[in-house]
PDB file of N, CA and C in Angstrom:
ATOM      1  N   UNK A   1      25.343 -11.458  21.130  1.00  0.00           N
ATOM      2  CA  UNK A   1      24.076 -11.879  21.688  1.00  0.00           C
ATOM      3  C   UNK A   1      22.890 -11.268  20.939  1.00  0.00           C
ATOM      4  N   UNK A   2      22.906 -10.347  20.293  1.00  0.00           N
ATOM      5  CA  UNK A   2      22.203  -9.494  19.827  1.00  0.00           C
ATOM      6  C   UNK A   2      21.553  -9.929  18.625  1.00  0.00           C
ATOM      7  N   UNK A   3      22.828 -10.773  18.190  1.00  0.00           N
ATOM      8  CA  UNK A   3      22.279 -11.376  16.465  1.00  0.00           C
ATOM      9  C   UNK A   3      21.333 -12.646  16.809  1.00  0.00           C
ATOM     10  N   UNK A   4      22.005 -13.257  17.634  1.00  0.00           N
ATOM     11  CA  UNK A   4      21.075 -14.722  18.317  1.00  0.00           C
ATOM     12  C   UNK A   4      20.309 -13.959  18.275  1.00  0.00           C
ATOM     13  N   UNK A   5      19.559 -13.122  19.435  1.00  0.00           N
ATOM     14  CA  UNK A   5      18.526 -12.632  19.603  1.00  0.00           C
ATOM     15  C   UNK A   5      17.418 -12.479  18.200  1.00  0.00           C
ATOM     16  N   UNK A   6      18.260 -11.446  17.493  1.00  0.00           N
ATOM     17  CA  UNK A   6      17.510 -11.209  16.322  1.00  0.00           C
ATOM     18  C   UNK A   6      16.804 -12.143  15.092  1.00  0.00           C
ATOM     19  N   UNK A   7      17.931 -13.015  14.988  1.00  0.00           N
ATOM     20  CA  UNK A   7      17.711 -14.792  14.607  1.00  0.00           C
ATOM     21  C   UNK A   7      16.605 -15.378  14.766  1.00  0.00           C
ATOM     22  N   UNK A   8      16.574 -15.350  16.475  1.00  0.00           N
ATOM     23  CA  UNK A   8      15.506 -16.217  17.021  1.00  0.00           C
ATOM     24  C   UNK A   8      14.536 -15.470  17.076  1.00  0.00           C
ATOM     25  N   UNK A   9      13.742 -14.021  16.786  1.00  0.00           N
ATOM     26  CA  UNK A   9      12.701 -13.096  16.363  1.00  0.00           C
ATOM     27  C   UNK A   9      12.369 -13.726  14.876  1.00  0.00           C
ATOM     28  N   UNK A  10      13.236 -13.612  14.105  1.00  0.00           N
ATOM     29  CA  UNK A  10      12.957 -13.560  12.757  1.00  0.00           C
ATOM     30  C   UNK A  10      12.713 -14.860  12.498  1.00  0.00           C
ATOM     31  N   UNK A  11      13.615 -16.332  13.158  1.00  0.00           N
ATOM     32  CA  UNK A  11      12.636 -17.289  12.963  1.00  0.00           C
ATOM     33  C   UNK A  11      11.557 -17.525  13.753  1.00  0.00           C
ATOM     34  N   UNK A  12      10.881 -16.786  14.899  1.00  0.00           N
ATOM     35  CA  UNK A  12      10.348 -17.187  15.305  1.00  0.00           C
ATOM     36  C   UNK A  12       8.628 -16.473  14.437  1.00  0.00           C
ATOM     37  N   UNK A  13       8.907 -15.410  13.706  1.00  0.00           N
ATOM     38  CA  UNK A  13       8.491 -14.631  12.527  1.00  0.00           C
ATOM     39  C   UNK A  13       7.893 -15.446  11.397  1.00  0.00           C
ATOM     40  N   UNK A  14       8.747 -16.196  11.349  1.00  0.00           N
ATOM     41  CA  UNK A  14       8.688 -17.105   9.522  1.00  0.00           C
ATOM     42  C   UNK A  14       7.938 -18.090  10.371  1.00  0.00           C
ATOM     43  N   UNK A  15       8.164 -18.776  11.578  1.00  0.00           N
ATOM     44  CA  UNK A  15       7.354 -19.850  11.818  1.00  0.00           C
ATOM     45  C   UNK A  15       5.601 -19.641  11.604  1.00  0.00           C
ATOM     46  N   UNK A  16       5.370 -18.342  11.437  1.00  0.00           N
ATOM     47  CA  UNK A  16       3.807 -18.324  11.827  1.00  0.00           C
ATOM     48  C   UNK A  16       2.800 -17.603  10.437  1.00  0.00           C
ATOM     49  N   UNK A  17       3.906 -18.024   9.682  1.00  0.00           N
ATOM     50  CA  UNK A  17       3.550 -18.084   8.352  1.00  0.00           C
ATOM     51  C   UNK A  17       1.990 -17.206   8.034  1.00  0.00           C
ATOM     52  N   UNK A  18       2.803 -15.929   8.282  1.00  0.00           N
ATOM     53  CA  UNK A  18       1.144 -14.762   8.188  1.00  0.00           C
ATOM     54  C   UNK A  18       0.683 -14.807   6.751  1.00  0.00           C
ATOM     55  N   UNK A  19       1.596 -14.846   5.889  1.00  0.00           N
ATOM     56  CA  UNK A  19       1.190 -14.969   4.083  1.00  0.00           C
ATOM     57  C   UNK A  19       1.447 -16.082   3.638  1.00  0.00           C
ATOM     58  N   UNK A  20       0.855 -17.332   4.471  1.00  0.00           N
ATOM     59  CA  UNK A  20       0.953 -18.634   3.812  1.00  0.00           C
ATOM     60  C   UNK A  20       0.186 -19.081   2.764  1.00  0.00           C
ATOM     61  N   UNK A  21      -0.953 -18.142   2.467  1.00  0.00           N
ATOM     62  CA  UNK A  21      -1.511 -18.608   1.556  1.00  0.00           C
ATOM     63  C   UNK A  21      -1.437 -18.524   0.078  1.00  0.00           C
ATOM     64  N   UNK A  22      -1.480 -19.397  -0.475  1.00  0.00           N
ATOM     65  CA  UNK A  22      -0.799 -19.423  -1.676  1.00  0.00           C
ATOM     66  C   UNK A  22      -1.762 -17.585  -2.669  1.00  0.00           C
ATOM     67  N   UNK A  23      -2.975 -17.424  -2.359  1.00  0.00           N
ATOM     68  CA  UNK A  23      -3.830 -16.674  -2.930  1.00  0.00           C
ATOM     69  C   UNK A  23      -3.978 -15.428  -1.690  1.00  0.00           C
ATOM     70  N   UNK A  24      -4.178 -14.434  -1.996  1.00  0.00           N
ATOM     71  CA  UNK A  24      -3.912 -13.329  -0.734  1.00  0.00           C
ATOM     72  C   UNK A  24      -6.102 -13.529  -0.958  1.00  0.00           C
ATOM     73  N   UNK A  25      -6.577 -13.114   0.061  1.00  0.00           N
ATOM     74  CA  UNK A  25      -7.462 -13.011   0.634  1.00  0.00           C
ATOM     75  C   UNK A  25      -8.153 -11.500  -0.197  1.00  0.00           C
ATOM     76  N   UNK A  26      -9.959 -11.805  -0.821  1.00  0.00           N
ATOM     77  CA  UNK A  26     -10.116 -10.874  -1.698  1.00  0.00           C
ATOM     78  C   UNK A  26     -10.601  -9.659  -1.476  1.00  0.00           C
ATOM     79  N   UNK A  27     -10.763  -8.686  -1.579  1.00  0.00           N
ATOM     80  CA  UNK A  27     -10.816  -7.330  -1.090  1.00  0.00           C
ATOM     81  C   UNK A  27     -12.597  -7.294  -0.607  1.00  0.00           C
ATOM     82  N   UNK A  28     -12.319  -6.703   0.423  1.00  0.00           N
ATOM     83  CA  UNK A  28     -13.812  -6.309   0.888  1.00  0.00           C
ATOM     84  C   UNK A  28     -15.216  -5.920  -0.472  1.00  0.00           C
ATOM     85  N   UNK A  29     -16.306  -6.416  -0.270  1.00  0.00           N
ATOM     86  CA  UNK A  29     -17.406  -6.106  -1.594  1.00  0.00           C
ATOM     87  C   UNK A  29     -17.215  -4.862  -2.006  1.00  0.00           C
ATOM     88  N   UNK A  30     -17.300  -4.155  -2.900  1.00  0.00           N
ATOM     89  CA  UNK A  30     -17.332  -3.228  -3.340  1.00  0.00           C
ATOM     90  C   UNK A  30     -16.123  -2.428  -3.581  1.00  0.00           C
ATOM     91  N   UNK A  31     -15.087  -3.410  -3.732  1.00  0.00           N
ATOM     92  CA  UNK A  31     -13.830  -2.996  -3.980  1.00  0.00           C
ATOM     93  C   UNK A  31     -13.241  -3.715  -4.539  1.00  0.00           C
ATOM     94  N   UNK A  32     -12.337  -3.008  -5.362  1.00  0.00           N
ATOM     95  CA  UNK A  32     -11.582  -3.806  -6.714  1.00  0.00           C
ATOM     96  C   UNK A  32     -10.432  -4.887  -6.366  1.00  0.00           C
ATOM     97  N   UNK A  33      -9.516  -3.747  -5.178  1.00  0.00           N
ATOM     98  CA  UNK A  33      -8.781  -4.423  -4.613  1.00  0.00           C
ATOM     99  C   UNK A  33      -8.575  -3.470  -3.298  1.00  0.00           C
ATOM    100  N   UNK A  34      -7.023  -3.947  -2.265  1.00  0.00           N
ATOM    101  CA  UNK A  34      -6.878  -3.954  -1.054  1.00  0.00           C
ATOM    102  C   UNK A  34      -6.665  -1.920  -0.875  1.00  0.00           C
ATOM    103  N   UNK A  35      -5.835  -1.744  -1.930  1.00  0.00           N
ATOM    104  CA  UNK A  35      -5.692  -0.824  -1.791  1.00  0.00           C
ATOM    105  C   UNK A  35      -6.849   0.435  -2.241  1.00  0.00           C
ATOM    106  N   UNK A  36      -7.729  -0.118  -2.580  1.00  0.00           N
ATOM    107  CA  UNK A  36      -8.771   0.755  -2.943  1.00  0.00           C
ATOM    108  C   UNK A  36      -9.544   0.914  -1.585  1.00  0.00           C
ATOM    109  N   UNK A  37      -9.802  -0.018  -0.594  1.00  0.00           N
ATOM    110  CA  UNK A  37     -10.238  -0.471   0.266  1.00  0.00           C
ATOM    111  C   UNK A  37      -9.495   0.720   1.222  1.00  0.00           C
ATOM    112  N   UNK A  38      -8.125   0.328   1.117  1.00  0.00           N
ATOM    113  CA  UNK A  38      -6.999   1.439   2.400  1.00  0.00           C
ATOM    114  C   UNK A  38      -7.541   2.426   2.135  1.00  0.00           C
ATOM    115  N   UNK A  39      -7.419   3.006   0.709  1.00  0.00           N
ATOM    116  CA  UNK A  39      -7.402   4.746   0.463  1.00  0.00           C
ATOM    117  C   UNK A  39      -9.018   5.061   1.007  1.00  0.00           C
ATOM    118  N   UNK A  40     -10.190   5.034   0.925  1.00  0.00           N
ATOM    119  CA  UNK A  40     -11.514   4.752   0.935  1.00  0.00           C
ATOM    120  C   UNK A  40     -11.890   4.839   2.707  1.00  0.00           C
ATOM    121  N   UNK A  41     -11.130   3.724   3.206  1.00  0.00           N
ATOM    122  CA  UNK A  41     -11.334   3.866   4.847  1.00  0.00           C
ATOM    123  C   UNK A  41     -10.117   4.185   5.898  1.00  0.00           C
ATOM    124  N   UNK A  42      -9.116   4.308   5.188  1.00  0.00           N
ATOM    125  CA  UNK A  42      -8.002   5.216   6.068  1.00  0.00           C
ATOM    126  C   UNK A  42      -8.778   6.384   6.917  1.00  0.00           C
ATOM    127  N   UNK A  43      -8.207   6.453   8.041  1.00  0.00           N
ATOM    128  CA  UNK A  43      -8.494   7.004   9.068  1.00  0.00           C
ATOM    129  C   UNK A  43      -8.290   8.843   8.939  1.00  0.00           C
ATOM    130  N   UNK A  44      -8.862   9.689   8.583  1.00  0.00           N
ATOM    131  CA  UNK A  44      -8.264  10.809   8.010  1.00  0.00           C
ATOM    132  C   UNK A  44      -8.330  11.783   9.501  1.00  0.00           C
ATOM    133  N   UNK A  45      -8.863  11.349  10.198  1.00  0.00           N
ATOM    134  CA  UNK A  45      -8.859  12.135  11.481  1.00  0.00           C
ATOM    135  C   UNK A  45      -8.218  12.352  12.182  1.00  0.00           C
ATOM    136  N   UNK A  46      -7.439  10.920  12.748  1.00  0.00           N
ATOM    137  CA  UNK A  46      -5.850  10.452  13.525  1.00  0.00           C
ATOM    138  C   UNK A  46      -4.816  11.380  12.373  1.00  0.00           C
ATOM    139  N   UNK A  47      -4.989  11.272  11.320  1.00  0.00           N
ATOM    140  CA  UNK A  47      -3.580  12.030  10.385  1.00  0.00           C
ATOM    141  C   UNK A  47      -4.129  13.649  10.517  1.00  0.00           C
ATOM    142  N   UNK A  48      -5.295  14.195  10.606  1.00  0.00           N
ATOM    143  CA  UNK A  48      -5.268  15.510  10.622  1.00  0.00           C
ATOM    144  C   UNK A  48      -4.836  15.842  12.379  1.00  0.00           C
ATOM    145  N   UNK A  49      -5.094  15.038  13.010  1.00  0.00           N
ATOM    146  CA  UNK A  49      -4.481  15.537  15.052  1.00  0.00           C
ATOM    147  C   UNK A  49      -3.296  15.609  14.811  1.00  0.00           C
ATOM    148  N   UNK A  50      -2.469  15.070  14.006  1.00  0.00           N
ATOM    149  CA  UNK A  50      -0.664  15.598  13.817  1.00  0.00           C
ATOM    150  C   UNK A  50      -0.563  17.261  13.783  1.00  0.00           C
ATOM    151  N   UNK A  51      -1.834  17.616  13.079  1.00  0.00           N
ATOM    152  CA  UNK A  51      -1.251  19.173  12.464  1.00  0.00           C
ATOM    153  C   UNK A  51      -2.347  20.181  13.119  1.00  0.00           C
ATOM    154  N   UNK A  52      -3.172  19.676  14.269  1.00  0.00           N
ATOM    155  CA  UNK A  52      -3.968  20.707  15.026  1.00  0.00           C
ATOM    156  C   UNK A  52      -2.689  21.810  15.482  1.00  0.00           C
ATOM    157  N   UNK A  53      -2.108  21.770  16.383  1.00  0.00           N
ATOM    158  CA  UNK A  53      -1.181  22.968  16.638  1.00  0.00           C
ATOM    159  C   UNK A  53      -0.160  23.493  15.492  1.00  0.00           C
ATOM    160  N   UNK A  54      -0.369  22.878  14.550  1.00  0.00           N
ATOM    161  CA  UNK A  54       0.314  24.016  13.186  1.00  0.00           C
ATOM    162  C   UNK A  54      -0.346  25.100  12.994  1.00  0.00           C
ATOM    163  N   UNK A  55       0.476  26.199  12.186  1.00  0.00           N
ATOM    164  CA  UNK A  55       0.049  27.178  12.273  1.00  0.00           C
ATOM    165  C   UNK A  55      -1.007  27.521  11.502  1.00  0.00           C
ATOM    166  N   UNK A  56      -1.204  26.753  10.495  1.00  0.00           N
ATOM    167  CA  UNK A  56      -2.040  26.806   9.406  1.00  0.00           C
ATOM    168  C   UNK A  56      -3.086  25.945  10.160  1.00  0.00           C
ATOM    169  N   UNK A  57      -3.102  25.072  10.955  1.00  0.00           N
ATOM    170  CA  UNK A  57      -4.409  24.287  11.019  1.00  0.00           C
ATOM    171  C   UNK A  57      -4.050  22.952  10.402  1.00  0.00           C
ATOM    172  N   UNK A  58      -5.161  22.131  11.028  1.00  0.00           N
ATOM    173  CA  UNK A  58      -5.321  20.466  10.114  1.00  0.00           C
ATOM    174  C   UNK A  58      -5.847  20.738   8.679  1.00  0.00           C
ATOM    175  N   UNK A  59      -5.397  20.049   7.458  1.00  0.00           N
ATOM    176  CA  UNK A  59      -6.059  19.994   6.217  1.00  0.00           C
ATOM    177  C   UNK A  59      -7.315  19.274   6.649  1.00  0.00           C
ATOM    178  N   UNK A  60      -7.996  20.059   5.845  1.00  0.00           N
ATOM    179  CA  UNK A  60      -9.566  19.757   5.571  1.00  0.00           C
ATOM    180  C   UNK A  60      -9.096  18.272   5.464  1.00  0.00           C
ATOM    181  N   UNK A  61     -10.131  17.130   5.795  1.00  0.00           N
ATOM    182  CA  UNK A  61      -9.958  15.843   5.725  1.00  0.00           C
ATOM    183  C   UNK A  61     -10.715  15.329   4.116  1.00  0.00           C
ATOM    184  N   UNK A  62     -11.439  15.956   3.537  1.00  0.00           N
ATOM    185  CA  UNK A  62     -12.083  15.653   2.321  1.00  0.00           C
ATOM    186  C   UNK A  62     -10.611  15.673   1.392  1.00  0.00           C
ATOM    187  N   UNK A  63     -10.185  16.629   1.449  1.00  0.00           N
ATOM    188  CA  UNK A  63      -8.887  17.142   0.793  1.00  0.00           C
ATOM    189  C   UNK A  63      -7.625  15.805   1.037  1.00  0.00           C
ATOM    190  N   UNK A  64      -7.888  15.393   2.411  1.00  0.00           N
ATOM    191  CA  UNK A  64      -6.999  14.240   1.828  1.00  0.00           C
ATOM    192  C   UNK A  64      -7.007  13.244   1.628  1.00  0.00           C
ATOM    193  N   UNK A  65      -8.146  12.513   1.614  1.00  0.00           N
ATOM    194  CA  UNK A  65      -8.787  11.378   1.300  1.00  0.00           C
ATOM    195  C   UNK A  65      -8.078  11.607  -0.140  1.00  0.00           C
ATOM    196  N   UNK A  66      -8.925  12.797  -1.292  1.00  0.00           N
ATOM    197  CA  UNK A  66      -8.240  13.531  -2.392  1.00  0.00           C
ATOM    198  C   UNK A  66      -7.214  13.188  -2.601  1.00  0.00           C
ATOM    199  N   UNK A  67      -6.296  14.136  -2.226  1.00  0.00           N
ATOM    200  CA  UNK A  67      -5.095  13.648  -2.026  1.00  0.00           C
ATOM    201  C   UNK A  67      -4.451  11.772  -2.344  1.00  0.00           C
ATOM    202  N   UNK A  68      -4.863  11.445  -1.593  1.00  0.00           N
ATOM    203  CA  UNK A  68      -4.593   9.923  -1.182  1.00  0.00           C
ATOM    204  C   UNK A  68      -5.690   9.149  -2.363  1.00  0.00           C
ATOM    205  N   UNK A  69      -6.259   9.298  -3.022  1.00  0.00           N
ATOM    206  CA  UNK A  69      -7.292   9.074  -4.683  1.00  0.00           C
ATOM    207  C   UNK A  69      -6.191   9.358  -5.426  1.00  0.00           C
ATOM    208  N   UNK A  70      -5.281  10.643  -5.537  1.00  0.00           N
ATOM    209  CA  UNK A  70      -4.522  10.998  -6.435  1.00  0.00           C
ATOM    210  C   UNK A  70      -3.525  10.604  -6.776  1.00  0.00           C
ATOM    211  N   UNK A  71      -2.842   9.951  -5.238  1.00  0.00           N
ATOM    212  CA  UNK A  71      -1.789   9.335  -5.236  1.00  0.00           C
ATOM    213  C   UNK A  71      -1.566   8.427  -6.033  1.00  0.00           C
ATOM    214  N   UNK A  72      -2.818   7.009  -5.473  1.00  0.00           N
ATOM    215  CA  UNK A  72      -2.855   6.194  -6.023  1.00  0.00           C
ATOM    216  C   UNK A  72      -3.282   6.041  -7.081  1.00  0.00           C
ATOM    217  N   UNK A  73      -4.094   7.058  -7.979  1.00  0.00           N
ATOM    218  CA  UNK A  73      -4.160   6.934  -9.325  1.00  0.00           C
ATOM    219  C   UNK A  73      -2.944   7.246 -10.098  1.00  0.00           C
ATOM    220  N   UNK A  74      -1.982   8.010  -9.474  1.00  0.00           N
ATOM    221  CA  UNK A  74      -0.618   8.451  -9.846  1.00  0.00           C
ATOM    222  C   UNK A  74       0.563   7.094  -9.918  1.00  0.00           C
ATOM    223  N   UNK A  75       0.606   6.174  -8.739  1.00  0.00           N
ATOM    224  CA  UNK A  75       0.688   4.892  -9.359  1.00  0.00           C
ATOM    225  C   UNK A  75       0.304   4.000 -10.503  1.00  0.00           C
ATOM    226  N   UNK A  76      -1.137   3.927 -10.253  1.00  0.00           N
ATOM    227  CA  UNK A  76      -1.407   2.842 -11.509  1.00  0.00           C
ATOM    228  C   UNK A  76      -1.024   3.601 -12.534  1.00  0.00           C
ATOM    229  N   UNK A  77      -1.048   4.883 -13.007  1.00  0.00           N
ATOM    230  CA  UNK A  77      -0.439   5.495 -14.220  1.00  0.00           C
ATOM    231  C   UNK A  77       0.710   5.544 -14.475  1.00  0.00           C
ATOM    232  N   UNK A  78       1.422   4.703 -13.359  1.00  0.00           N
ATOM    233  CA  UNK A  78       2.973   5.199 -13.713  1.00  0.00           C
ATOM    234  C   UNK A  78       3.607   3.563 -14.131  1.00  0.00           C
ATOM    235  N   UNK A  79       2.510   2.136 -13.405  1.00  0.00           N
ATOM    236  CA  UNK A  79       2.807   0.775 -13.461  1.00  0.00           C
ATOM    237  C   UNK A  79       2.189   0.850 -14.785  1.00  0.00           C
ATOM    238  N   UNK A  80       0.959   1.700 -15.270  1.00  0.00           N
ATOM    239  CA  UNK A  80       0.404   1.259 -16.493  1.00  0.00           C
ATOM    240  C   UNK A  80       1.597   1.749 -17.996  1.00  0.00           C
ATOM    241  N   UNK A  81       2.033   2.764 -17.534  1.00  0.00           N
ATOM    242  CA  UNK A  81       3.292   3.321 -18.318  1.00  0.00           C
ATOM    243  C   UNK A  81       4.634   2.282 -18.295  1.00  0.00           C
ATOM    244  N   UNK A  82       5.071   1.760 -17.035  1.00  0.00           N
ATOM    245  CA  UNK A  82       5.982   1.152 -17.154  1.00  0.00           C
ATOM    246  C   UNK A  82       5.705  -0.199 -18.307  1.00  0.00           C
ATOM    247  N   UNK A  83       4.766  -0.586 -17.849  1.00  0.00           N
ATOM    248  CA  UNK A  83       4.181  -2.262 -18.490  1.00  0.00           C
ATOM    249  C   UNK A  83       4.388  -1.629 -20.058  1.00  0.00           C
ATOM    250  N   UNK A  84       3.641  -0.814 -20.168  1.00  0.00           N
ATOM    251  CA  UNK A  84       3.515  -0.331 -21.947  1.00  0.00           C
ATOM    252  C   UNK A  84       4.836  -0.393 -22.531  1.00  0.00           C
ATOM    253  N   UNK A  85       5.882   0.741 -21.814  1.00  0.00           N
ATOM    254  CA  UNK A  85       7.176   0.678 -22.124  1.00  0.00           C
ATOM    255  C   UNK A  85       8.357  -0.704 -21.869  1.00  0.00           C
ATOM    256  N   UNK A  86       7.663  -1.689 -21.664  1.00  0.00           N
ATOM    257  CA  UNK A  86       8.624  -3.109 -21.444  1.00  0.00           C
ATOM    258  C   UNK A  86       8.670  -3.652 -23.469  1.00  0.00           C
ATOM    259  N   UNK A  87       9.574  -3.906 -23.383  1.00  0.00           N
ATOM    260  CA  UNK A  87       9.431  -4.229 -24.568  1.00  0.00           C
ATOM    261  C   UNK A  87       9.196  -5.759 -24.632  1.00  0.00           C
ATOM    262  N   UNK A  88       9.118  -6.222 -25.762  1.00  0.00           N
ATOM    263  CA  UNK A  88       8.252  -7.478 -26.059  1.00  0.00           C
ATOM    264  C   UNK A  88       9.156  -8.569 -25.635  1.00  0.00           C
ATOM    265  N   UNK A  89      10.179  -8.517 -25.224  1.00  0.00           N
ATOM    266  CA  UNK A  89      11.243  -9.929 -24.915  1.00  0.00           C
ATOM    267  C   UNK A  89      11.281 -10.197 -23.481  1.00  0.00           C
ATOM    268  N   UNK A  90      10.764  -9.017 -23.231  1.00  0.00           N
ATOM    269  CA  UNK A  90      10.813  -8.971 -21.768  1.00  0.00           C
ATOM    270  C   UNK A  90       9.881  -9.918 -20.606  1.00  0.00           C
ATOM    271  N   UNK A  91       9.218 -10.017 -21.289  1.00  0.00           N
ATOM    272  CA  UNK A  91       7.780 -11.159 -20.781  1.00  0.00           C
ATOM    273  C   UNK A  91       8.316 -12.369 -20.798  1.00  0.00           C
ATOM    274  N   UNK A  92       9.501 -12.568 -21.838  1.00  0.00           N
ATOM    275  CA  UNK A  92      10.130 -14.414 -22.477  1.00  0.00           C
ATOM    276  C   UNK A  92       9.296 -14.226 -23.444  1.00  0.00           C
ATOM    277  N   UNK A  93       8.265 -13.422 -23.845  1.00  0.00           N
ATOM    278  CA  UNK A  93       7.711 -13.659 -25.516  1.00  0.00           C
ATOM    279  C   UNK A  93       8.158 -12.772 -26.284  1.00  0.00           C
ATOM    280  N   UNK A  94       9.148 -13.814 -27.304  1.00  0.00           N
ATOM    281  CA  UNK A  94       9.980 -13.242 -28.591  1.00  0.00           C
ATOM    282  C   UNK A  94       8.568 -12.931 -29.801  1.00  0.00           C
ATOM    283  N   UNK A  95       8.100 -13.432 -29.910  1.00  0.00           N
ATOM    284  CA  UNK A  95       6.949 -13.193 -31.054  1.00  0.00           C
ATOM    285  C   UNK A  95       6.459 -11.830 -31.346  1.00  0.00           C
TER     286      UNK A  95
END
């Protein structure tokens, strides 16, 4: 019963076609893209109330905005490295 169940979630999921659009929707003005947007207005307040009763205290919230800048520059440096290191056949262009 469980799988029916799950079945009928997951099509009932695909029916409402949340990423139907062929083009994803363009990042708020002043932003390059979506994820520049996340890191920028992520909520740093709700993530520092996890660590009020630690012993150390909540991290400074400037610090992780930081943090979360670093990350994601730590990505694109690592997609910009991968792309470099693809070699040339890899695209389908032999030339």
């Amino acid at each position: 019963m469980l799988g029916t169940e799950q079945n009928h979630r997951r099509g009932h999921f695909a029916s409402l076609n949340i990423m139907s659009t062929s083009t994803p929707p363009p990042p708020p003005k002043g932003y390059t893209c979506w994820l520049d947007y996340a890191v920028e207005s992520f909520d740093t307040r709700s993530a520092a109330l996890h660590t009020i009763y630690d012993d150390v205290g909540p991290p400074d919230r400037g610090s992780m905005r930081e943090a979360a800048r670093a990350e994601l520059q730590a990505l694109r440096r690592a997609a910009q490295e991968r792309q470099l290191a693809k070699p040339p056949y890899a695209s389908g262009n032999l030339t």
